[in-house]
PDB file of N, CA and C in Angstrom:
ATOM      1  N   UNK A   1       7.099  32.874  41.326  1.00  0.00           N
ATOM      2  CA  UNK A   1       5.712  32.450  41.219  1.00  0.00           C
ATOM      3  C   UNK A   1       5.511  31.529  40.029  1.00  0.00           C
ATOM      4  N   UNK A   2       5.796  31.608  39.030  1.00  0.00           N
ATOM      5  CA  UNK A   2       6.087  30.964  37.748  1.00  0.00           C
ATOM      6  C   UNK A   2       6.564  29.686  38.049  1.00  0.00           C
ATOM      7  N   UNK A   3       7.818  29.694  38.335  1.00  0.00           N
ATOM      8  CA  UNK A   3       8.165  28.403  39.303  1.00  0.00           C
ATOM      9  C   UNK A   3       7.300  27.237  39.950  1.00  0.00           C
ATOM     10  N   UNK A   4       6.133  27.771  40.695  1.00  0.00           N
ATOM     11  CA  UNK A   4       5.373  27.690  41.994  1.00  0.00           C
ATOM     12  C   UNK A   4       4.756  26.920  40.723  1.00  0.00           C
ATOM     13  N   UNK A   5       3.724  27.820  39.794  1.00  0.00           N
ATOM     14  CA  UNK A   5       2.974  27.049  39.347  1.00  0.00           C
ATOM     15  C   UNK A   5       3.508  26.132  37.914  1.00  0.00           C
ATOM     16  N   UNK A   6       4.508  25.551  37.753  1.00  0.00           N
ATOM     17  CA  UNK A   6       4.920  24.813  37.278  1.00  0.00           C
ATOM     18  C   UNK A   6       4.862  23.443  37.849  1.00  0.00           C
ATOM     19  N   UNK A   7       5.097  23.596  39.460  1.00  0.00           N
ATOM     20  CA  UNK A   7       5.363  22.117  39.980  1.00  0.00           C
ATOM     21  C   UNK A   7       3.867  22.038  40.651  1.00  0.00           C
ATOM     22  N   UNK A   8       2.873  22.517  40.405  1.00  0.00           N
ATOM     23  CA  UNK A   8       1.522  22.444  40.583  1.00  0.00           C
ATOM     24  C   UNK A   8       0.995  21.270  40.035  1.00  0.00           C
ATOM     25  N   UNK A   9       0.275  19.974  40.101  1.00  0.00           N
ATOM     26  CA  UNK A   9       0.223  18.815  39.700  1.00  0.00           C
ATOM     27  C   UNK A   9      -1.648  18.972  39.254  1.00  0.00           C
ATOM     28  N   UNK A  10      -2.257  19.866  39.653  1.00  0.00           N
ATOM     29  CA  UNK A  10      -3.740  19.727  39.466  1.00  0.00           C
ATOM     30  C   UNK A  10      -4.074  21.093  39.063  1.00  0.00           C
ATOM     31  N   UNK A  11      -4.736  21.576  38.042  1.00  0.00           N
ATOM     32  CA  UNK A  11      -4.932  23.236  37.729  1.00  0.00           C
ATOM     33  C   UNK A  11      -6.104  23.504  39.047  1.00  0.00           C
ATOM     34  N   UNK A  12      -6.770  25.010  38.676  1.00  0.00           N
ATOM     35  CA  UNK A  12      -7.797  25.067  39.776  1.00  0.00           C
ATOM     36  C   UNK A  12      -8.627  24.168  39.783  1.00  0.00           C
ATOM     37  N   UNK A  13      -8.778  23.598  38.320  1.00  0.00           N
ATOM     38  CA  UNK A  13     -10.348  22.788  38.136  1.00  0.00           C
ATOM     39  C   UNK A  13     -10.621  21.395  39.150  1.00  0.00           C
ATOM     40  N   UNK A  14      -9.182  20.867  39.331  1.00  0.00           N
ATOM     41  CA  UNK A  14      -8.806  20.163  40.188  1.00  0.00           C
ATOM     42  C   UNK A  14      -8.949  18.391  39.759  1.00  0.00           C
ATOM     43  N   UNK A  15      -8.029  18.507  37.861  1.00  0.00           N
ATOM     44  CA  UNK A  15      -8.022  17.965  37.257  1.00  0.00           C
ATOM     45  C   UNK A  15      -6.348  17.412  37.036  1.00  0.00           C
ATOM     46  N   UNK A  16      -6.293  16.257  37.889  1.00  0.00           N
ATOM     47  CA  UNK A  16      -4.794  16.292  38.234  1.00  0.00           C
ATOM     48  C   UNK A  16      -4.571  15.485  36.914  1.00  0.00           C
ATOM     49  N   UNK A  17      -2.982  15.986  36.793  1.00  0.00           N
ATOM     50  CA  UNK A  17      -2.242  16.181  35.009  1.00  0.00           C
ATOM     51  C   UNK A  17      -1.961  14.563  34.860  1.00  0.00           C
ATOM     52  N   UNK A  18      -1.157  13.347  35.790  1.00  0.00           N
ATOM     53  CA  UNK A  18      -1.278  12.656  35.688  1.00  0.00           C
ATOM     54  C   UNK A  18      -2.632  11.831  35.266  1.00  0.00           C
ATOM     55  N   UNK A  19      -3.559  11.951  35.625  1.00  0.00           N
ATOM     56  CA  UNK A  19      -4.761  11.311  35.432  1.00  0.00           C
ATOM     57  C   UNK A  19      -5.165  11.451  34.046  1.00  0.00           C
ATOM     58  N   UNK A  20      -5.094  12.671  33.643  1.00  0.00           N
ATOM     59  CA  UNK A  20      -5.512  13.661  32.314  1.00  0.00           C
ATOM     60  C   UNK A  20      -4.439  12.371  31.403  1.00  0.00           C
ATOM     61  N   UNK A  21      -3.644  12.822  31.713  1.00  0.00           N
ATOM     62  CA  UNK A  21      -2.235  12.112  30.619  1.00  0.00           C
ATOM     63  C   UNK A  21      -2.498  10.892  30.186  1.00  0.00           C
ATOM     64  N   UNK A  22      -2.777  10.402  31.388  1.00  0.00           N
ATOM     65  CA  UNK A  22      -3.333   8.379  31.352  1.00  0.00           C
ATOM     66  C   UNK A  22      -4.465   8.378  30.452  1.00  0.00           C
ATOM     67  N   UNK A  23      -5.748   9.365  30.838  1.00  0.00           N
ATOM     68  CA  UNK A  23      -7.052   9.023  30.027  1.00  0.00           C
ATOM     69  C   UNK A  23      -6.743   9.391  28.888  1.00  0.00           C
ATOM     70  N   UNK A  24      -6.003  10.735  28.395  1.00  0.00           N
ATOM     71  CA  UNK A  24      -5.679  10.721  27.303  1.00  0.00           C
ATOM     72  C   UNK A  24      -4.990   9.667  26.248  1.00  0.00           C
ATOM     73  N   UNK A  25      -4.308   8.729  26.904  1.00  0.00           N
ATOM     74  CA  UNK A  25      -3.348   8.066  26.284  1.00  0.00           C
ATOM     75  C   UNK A  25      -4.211   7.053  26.271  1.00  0.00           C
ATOM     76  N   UNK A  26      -5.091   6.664  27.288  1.00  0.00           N
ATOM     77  CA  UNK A  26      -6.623   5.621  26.797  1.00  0.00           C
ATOM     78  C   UNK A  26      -6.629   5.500  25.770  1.00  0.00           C
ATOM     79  N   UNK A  27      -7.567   7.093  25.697  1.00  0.00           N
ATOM     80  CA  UNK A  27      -8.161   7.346  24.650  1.00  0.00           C
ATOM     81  C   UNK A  27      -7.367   7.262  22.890  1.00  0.00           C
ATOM     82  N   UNK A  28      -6.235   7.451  22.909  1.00  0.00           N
ATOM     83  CA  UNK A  28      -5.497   7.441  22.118  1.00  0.00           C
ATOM     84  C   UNK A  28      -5.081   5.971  21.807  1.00  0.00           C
ATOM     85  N   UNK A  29      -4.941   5.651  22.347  1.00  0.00           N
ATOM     86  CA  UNK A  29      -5.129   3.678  22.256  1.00  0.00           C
ATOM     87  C   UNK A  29      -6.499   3.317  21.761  1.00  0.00           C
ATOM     88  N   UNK A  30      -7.414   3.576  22.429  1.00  0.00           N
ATOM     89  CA  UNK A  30      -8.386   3.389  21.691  1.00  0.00           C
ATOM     90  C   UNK A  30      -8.907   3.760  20.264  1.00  0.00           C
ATOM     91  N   UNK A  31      -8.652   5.106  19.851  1.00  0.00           N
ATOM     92  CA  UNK A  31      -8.930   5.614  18.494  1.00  0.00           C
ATOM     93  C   UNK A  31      -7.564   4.855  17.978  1.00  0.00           C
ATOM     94  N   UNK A  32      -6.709   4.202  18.063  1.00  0.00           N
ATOM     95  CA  UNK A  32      -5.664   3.710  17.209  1.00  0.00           C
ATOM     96  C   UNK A  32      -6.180   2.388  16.787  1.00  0.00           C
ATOM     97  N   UNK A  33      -6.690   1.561  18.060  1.00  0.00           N
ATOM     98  CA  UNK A  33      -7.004  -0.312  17.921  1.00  0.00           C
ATOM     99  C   UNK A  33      -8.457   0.423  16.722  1.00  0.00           C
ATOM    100  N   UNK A  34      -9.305   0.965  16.627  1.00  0.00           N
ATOM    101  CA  UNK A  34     -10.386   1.446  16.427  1.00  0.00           C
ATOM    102  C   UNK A  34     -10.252   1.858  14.700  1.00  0.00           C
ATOM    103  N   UNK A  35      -9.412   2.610  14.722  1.00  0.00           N
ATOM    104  CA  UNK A  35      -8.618   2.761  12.959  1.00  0.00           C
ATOM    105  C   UNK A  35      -8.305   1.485  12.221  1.00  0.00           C
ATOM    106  N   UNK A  36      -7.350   0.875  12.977  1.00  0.00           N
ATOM    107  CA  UNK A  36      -7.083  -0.850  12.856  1.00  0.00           C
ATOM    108  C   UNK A  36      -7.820  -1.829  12.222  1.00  0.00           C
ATOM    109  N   UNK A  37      -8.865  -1.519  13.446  1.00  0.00           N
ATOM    110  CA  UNK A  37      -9.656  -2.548  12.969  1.00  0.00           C
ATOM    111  C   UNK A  37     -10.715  -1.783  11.963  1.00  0.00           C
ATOM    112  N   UNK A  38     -11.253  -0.857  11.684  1.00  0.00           N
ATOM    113  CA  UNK A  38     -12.248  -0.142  10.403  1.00  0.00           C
ATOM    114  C   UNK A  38     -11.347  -0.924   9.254  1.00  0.00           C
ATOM    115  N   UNK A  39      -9.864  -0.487   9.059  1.00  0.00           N
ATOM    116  CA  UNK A  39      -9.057  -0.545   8.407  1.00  0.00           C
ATOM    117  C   UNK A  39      -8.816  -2.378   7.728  1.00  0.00           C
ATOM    118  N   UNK A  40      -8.840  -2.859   8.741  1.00  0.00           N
ATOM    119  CA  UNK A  40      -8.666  -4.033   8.458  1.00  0.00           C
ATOM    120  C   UNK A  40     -10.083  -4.551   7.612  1.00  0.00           C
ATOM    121  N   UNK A  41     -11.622  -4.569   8.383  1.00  0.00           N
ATOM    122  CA  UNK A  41     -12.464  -4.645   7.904  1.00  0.00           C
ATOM    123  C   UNK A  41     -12.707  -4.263   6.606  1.00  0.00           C
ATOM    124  N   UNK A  42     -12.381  -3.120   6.049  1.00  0.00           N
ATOM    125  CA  UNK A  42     -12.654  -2.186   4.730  1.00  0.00           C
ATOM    126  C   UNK A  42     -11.764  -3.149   3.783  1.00  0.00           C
ATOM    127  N   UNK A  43     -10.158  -3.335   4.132  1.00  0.00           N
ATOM    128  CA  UNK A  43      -9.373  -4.381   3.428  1.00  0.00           C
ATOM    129  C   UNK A  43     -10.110  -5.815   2.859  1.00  0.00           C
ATOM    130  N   UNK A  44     -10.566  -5.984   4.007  1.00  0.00           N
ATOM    131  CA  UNK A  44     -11.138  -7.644   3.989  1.00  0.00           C
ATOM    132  C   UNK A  44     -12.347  -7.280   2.728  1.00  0.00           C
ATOM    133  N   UNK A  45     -13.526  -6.151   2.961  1.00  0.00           N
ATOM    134  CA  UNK A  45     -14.473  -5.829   2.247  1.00  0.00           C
ATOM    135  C   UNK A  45     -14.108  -5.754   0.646  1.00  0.00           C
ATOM    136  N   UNK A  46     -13.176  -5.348   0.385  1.00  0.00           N
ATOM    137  CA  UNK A  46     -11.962  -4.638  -0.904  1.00  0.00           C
ATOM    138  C   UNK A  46     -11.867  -5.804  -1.521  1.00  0.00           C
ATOM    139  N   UNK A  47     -10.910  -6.773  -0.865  1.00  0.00           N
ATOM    140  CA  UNK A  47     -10.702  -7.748  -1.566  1.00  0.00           C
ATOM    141  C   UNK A  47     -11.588  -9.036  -1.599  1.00  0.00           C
ATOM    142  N   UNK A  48     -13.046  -9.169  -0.892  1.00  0.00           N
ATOM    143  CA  UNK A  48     -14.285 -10.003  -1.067  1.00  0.00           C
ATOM    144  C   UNK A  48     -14.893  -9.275  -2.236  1.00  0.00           C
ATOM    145  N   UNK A  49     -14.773  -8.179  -2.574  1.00  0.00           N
ATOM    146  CA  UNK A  49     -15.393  -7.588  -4.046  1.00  0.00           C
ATOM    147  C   UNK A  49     -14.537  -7.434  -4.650  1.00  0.00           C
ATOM    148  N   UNK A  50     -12.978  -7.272  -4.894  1.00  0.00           N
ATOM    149  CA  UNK A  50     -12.407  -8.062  -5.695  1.00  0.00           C
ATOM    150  C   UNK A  50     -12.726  -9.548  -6.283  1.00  0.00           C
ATOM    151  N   UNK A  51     -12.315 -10.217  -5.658  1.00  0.00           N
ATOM    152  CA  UNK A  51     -12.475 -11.658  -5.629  1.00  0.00           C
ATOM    153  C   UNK A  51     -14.193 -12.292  -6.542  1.00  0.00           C
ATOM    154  N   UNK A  52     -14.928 -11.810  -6.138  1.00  0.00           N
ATOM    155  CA  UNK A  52     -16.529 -11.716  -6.438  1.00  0.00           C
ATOM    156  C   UNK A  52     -16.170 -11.414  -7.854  1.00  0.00           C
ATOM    157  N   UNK A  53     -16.043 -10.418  -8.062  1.00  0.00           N
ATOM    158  CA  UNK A  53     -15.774  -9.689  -9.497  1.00  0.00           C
ATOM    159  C   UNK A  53     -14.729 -10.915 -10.581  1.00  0.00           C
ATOM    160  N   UNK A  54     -13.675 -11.135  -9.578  1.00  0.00           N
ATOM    161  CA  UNK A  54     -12.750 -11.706 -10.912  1.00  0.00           C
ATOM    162  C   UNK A  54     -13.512 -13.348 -10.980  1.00  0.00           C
ATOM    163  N   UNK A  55     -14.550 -13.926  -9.950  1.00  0.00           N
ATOM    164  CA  UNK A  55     -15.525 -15.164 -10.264  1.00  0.00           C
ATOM    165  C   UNK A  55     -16.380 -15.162 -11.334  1.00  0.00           C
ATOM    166  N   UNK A  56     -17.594 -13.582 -11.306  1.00  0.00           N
ATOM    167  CA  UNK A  56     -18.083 -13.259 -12.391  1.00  0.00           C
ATOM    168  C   UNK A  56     -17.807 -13.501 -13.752  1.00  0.00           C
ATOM    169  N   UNK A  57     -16.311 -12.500 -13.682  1.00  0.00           N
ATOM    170  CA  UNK A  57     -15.576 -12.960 -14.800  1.00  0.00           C
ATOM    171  C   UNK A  57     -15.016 -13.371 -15.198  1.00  0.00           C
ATOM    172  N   UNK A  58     -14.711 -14.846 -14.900  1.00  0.00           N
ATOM    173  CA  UNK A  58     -14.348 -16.192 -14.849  1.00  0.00           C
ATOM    174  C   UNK A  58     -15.565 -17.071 -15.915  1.00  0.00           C
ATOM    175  N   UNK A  59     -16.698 -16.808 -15.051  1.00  0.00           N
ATOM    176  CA  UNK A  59     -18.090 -17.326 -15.259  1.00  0.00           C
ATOM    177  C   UNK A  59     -18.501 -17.327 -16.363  1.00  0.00           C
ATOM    178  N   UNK A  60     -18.549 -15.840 -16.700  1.00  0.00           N
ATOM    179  CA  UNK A  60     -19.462 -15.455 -18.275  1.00  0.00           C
ATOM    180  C   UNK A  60     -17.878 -15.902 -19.283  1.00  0.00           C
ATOM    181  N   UNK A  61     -16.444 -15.473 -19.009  1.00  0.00           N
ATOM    182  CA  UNK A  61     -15.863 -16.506 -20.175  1.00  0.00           C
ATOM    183  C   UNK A  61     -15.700 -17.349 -20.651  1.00  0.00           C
ATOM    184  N   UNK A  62     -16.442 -18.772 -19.306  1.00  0.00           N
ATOM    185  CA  UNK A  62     -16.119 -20.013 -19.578  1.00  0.00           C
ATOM    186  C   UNK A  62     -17.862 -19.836 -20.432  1.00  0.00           C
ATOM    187  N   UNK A  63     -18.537 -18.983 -20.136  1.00  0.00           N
ATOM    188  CA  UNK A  63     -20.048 -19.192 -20.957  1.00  0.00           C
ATOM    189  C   UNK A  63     -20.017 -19.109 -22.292  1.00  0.00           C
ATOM    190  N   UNK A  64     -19.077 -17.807 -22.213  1.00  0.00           N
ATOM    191  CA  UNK A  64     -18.831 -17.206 -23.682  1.00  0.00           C
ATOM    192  C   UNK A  64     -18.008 -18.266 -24.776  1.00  0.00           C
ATOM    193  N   UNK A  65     -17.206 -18.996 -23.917  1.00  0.00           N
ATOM    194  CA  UNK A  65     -16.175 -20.458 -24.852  1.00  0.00           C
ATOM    195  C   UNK A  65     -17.308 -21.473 -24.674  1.00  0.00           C
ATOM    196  N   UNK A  66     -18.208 -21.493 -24.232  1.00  0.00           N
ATOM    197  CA  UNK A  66     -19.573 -22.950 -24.585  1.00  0.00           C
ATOM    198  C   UNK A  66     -20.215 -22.320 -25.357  1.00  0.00           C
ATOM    199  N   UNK A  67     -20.453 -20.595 -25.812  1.00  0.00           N
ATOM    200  CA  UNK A  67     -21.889 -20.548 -26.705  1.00  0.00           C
ATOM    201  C   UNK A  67     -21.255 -20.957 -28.364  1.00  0.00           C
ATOM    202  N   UNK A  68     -21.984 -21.774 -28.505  1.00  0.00           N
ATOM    203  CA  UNK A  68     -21.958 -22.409 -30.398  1.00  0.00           C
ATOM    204  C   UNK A  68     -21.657 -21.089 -31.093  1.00  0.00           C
ATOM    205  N   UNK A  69     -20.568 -20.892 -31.683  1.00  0.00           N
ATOM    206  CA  UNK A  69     -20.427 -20.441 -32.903  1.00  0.00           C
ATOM    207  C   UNK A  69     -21.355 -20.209 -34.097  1.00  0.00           C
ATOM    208  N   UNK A  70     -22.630 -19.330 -34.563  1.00  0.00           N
ATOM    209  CA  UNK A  70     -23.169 -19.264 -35.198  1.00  0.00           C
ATOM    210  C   UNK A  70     -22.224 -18.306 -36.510  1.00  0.00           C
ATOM    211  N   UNK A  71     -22.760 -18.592 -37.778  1.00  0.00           N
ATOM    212  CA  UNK A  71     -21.629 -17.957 -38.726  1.00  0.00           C
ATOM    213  C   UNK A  71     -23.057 -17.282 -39.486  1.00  0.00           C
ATOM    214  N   UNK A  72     -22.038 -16.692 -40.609  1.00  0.00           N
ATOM    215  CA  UNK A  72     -23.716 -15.510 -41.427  1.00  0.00           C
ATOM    216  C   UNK A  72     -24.447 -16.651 -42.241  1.00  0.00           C
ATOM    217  N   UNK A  73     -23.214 -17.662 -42.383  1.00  0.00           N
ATOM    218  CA  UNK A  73     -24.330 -18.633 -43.695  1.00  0.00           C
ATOM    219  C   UNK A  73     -25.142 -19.834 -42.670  1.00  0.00           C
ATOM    220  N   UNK A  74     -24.901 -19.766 -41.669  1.00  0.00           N
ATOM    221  CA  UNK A  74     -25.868 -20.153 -40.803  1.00  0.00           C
ATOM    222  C   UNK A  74     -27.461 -20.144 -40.951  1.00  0.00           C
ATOM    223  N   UNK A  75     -28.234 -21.231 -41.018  1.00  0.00           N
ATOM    224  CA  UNK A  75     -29.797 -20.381 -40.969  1.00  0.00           C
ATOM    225  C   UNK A  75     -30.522 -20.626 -39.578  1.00  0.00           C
ATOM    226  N   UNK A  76     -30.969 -19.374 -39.447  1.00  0.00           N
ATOM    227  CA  UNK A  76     -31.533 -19.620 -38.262  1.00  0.00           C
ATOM    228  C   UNK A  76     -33.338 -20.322 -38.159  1.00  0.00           C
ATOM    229  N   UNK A  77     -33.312 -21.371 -37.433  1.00  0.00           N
ATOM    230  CA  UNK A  77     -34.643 -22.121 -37.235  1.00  0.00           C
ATOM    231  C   UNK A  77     -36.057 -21.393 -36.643  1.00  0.00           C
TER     232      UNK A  77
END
């Protein structure tokens, strides 16, 4: 009997195993391309705020090498 229901291809529910296997493996393709691409996106996001950040501070050093040198014996106007 054991036997019997081994080479059984559909349980009672009448959810045949091939079919199951395929949608599963869909589905598993899908949550993989789906990781991928979050993954890729989040990367791209990472290094556009990288990038942003090291412009900033690019910005204010080239500001900081233009502001005039004021000294203490300086007077201020």
């Amino acid at each position: 009997m054991a036997l019997a229901a081994k080479k059984l291809n559909h349980s009672s529910g009448g959810v045949d195993k091939k079919n199951f296997e395929d949608s599963l493996q869909r589905i598993s393709d899908q949550v993989r391309w789906i990781d991928q691409k979050l993954t890729m996106k989040i990367d791209n996001e990472v290094w556009q705020n990288f990038q942003d950040h090291q412009n900033e501070i690019r910005y204010t050093k080239s500001i900081i090498k233009n502001v005039p040198f004021i000294a203490k014996s300086d007077k201020v106007k």
